[in-house]
Protein backbone atom coordinates (compact mmCIF):
# COMPACT_ATOMS: atom_id res chain seq x y z
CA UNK A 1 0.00 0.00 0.00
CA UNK A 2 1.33 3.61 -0.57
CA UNK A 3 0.92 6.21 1.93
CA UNK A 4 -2.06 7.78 1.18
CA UNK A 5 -3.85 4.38 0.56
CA UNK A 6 -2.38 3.99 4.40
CA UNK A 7 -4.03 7.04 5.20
CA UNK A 8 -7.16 6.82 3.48
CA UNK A 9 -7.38 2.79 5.32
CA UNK A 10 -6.83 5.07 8.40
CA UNK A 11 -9.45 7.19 8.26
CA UNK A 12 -12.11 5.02 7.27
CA UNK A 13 -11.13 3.63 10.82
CA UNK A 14 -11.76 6.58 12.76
CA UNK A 15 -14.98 7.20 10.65
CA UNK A 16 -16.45 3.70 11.97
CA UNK A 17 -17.86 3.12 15.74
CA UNK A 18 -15.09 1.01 17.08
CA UNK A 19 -12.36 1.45 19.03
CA UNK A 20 -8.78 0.23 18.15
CA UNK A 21 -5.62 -0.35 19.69
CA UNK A 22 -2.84 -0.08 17.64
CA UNK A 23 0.91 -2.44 17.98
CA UNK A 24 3.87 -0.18 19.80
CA UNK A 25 6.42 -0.74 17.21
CA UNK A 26 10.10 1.12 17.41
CA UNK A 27 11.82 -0.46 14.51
CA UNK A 28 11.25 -2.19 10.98
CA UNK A 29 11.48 -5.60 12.27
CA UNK A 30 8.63 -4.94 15.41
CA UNK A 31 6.56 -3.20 12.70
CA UNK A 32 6.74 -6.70 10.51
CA UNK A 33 6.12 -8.63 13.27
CA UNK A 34 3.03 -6.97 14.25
CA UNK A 35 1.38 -6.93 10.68
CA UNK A 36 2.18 -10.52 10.61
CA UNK A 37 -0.32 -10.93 13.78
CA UNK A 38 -2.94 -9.20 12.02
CA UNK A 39 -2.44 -5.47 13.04
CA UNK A 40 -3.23 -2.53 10.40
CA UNK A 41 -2.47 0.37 12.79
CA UNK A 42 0.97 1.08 14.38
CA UNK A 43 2.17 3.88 16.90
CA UNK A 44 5.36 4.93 17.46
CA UNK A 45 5.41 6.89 20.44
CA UNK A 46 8.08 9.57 21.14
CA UNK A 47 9.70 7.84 24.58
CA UNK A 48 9.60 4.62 22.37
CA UNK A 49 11.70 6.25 19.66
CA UNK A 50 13.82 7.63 22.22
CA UNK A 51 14.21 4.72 23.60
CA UNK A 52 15.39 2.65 20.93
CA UNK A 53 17.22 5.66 19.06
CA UNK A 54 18.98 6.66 21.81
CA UNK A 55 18.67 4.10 24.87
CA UNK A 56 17.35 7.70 26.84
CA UNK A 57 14.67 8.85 28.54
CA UNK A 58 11.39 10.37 27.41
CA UNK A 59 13.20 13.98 27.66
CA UNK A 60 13.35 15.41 24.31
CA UNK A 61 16.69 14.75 23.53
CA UNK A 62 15.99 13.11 19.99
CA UNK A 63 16.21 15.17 17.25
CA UNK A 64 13.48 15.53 14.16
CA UNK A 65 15.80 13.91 11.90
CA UNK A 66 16.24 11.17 13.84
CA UNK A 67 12.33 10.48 14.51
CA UNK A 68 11.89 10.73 10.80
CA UNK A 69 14.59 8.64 9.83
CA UNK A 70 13.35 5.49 12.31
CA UNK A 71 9.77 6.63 11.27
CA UNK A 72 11.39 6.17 7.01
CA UNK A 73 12.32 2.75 8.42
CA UNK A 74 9.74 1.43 9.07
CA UNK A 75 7.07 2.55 6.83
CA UNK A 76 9.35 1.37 4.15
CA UNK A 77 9.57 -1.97 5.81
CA UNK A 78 5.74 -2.36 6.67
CA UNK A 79 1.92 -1.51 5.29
CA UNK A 80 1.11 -0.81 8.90
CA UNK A 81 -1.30 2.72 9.12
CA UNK A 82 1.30 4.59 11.56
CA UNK A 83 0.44 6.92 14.11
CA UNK A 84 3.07 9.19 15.85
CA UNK A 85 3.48 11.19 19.04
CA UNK A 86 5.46 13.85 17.38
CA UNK A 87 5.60 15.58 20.93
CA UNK A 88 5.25 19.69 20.76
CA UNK A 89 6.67 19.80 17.23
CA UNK A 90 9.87 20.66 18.28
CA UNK A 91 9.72 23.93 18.79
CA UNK A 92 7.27 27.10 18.18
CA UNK A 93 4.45 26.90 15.36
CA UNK A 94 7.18 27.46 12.11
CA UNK A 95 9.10 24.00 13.35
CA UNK A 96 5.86 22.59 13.83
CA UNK A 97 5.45 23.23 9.86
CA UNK A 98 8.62 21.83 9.40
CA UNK A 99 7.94 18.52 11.56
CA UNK A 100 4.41 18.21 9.83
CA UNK A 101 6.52 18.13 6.15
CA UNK A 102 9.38 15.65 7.34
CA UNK A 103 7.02 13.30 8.89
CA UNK A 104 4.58 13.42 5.92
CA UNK A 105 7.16 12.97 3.58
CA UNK A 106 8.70 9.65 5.87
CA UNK A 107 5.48 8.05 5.55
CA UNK A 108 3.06 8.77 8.77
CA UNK A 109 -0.42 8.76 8.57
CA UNK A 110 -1.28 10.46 11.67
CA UNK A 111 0.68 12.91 13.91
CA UNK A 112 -0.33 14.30 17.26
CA UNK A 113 1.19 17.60 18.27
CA UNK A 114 0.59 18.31 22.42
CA UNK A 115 0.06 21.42 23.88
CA UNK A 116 3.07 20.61 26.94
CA UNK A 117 5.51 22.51 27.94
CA UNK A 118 8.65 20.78 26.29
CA UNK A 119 11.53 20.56 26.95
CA UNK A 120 11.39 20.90 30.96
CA UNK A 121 12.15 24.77 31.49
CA UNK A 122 14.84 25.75 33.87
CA UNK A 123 13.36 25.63 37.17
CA UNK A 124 10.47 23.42 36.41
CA UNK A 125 9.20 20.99 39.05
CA UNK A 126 9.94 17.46 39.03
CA UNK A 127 6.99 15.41 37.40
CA UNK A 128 4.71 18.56 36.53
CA UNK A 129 3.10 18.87 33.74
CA UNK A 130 2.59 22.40 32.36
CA UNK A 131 0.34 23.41 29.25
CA UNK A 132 1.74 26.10 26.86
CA UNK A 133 -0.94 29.15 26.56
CA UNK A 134 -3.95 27.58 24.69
CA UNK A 135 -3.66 30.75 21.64
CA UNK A 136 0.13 29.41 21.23
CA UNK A 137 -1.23 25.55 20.81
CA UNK A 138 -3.76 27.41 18.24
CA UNK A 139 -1.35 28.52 16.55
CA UNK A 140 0.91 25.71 16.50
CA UNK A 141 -2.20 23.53 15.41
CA UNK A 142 -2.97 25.73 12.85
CA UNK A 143 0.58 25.48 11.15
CA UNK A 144 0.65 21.94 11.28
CA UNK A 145 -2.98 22.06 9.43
CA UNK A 146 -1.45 24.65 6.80
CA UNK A 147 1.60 22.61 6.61
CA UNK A 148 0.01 19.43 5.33
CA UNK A 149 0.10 18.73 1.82
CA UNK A 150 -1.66 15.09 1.12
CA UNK A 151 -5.32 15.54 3.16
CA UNK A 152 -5.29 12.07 3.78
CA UNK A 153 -2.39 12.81 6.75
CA UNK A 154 -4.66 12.87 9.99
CA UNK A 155 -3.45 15.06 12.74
CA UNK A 156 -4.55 15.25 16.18
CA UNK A 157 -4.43 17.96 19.15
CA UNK A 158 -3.02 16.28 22.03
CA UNK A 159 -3.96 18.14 24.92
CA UNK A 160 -2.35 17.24 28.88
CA UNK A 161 -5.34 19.38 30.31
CA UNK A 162 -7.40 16.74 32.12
CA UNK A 163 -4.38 16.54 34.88
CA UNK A 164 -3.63 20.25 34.93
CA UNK A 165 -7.06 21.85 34.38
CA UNK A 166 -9.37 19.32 34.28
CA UNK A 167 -12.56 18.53 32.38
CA UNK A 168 -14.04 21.90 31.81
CA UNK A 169 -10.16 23.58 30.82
CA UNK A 170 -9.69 20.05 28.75
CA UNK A 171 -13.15 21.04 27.17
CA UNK A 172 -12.16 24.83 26.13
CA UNK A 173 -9.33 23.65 24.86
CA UNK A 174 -10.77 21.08 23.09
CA UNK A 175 -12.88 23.33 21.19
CA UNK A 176 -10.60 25.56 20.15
CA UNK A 177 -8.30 22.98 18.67
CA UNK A 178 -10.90 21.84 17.23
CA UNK A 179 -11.67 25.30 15.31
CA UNK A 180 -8.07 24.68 13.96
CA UNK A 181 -9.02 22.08 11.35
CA UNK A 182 -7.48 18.91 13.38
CA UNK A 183 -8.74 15.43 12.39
CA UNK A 184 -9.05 14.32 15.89
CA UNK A 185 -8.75 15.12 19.85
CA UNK A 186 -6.03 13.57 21.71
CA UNK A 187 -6.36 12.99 25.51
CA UNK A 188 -3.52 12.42 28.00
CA UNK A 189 -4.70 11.58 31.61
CA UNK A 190 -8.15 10.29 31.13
CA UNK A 191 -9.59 8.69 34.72
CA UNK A 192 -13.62 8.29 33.60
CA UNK A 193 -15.38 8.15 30.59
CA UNK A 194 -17.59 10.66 31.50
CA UNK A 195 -14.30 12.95 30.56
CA UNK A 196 -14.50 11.93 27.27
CA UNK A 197 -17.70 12.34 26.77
CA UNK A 198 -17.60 15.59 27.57
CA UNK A 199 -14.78 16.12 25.27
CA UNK A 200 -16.28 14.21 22.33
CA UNK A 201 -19.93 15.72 22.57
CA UNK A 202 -18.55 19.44 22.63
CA UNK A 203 -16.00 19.11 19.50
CA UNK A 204 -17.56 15.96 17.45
CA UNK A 205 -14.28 14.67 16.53
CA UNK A 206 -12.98 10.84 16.97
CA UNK A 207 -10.91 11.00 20.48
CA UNK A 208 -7.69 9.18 20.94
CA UNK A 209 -7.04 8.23 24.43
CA UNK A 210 -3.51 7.72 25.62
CA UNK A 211 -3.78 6.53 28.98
CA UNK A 212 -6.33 4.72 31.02
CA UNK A 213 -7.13 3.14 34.16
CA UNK A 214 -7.68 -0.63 33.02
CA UNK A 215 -11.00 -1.07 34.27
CA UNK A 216 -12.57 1.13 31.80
CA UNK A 217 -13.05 -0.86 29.09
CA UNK A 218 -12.77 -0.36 25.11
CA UNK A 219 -16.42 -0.77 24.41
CA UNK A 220 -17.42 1.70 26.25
CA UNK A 221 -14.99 4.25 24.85
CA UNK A 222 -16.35 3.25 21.64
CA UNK A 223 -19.73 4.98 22.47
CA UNK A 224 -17.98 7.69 23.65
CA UNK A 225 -17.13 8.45 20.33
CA UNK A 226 -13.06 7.14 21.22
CA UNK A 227 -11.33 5.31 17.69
CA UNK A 228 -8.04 4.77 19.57
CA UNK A 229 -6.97 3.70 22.73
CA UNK A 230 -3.04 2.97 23.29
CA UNK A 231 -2.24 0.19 25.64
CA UNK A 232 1.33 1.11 26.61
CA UNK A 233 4.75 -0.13 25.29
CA UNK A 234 5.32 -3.35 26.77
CA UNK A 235 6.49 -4.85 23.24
CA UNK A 236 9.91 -2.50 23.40
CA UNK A 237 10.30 -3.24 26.99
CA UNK A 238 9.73 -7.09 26.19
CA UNK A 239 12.66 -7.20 23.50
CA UNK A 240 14.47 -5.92 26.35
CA UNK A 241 13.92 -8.26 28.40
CA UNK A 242 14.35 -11.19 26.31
CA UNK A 243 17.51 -9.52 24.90
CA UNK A 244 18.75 -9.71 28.62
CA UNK A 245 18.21 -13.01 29.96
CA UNK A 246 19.29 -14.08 26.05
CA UNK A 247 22.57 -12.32 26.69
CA UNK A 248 22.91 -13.66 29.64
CA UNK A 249 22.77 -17.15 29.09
CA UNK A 250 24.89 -16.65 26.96
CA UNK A 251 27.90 -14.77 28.55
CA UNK A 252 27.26 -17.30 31.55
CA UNK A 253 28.30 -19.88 29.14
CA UNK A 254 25.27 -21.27 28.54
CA UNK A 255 24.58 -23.58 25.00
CA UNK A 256 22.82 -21.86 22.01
CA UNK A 257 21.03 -24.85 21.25
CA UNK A 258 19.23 -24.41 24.80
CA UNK A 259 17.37 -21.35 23.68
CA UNK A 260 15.78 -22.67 20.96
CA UNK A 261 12.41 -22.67 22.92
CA UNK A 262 12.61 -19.22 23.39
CA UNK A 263 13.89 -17.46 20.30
CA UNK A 264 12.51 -17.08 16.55
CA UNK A 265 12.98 -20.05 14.11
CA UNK A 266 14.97 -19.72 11.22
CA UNK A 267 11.72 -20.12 9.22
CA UNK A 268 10.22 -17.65 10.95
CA UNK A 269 13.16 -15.10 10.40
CA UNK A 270 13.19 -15.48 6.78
CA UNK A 271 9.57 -14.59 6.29
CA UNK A 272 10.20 -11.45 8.72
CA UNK A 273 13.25 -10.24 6.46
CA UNK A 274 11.85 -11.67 2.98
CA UNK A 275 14.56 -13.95 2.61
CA UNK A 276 12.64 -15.52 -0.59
CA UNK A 277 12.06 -12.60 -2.27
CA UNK A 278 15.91 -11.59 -1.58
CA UNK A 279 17.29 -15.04 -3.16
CA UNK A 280 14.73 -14.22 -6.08
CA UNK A 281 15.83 -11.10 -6.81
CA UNK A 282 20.01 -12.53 -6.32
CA UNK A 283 18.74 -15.04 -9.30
CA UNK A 284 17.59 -12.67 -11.38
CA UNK A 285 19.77 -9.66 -11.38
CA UNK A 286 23.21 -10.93 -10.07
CA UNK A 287 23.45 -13.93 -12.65
């Protein structure tokens, strides 16, 4: 599929009156793995692409060019529909322009841009959140919508206002993102889903959720007019863990053939990197 038929498949999703989950994926070979399950949505989050950029924390530290170059990976590996948390935009409402144009061009078919204060400021407390002015995430959320060139790209507010200002500042803000032109309302810090309701009913766009207690359930954010609900990272955090206790059989001079239980068969590693189509292509090109 090419992008826009990516976005288009996208779209028809958020258009419908379910509510998805998409596969955390941080690299090419996650992103094949997951479509091989069955997945059609992806979501590479920003701490994720950190993470496995980087090996550093969710502190802004990556650069655009990095996020769009792992982001080029992988939408050139997989068909996956991919979602990103492309964080404030790095920077004021021009670099926002400039993140919407490198991440449409790498392949994304929906962005979220969130009105938090990022980086941390000098002198910031530990663990607050803080919400740039709600006329600066306007205008941010404007750019991005000028910036856009196919109108198959979705992009989303992302708003942290439910834990700073809660439902009735999440609702103004809401709105006025919502005047921007956005494709959809992203919430950070839902508890109930009264909140969403009261964030769906007053703009009428499809809600992405970001975090949840797990006792709410996904059908009911479906009638609350939520299309996506994230479900963490635990993937990344799972290679990490196998990569560990792999590594660690090893260097403890433990036998390769032991782990044979608990790593991918050769089979199963040729389908993930197209080793047919590779040999095909050796046989007809380098012969």
């Amino acid at each position: 599929m090419n992008y826009t038929e990516r976005r288009k498949r996208l779209r028809n999703i958020f258009s419908g009156n379910q509510c998805h989950s998409p596969a955390s994926v941080f690299d090419p070979l996650s992103a094949r793995v997951a479509e091989s399950v069955g997945y059609e949505i992806g979501m590479l989050a920003g701490s994720v692409a950190s993470n496995t950029t980087l090996a550093a924390p969710d502190l802004i530290v990556l650069t655009l060019t990095e996020f769009a170059d792992q982001i080029r990976r992988i939408t050139r590996a997989s068909s996956l529909s991919l979602l990103v948390d492309a964080d404030h935009g790095y920077g004021n409402a021009l670099n926002v322009m400039r993140t919407v144009e490198e991440l449409e061009h790498s392949g994304v078919s929906a962005m979220s841009i969130e009105d938090t204060v990022l980086p941390t400021r000098f002198g910031q407390k530990e663990g607050a959140d803080e919400l740039i002015s709600k006329e600066e995430a306007v205008g941010k959320l404007k750019a991005a919508v000028a910036a856009r060139r196919d109108p198959s790209l979705m992009i989303a507010g992302r708003s942290s206002a439910l834990k700073v200002e809660g439902t009735e500042g999440a609702v103004a803000r809401a709105k006025a993102y919502a005047a921007t032109g956005v494709d959809a309302i992203f919430l950070v810090g839902v508890e109930s889903i009264d909140q969403v309701k009261a964030v769906h009913e007053a703009v009428k766009l499809p809600i992405i959720v970001g975090s949840a207690p797990a006792s709410l359930k996904r059908e009911d954010f479906a009638k609350a007019g939520t299309r996506i609900v994230l479900q963490g990272h635990q993937p990344v955090a799972a290679a990490v863990k196998a990569l560990r206790e792999v590594y660690e059989h090893l260097f403890k001079g433990g036998a390769p053939a032991d782990l044979k239980s608990r790593v991918a068969s050769n089979d199963e590693m040729n389908k993930l990197t197209r080793n047919d189509d590779y040999r095909t292509w050796q046989r007809d090109y380098l012969r």
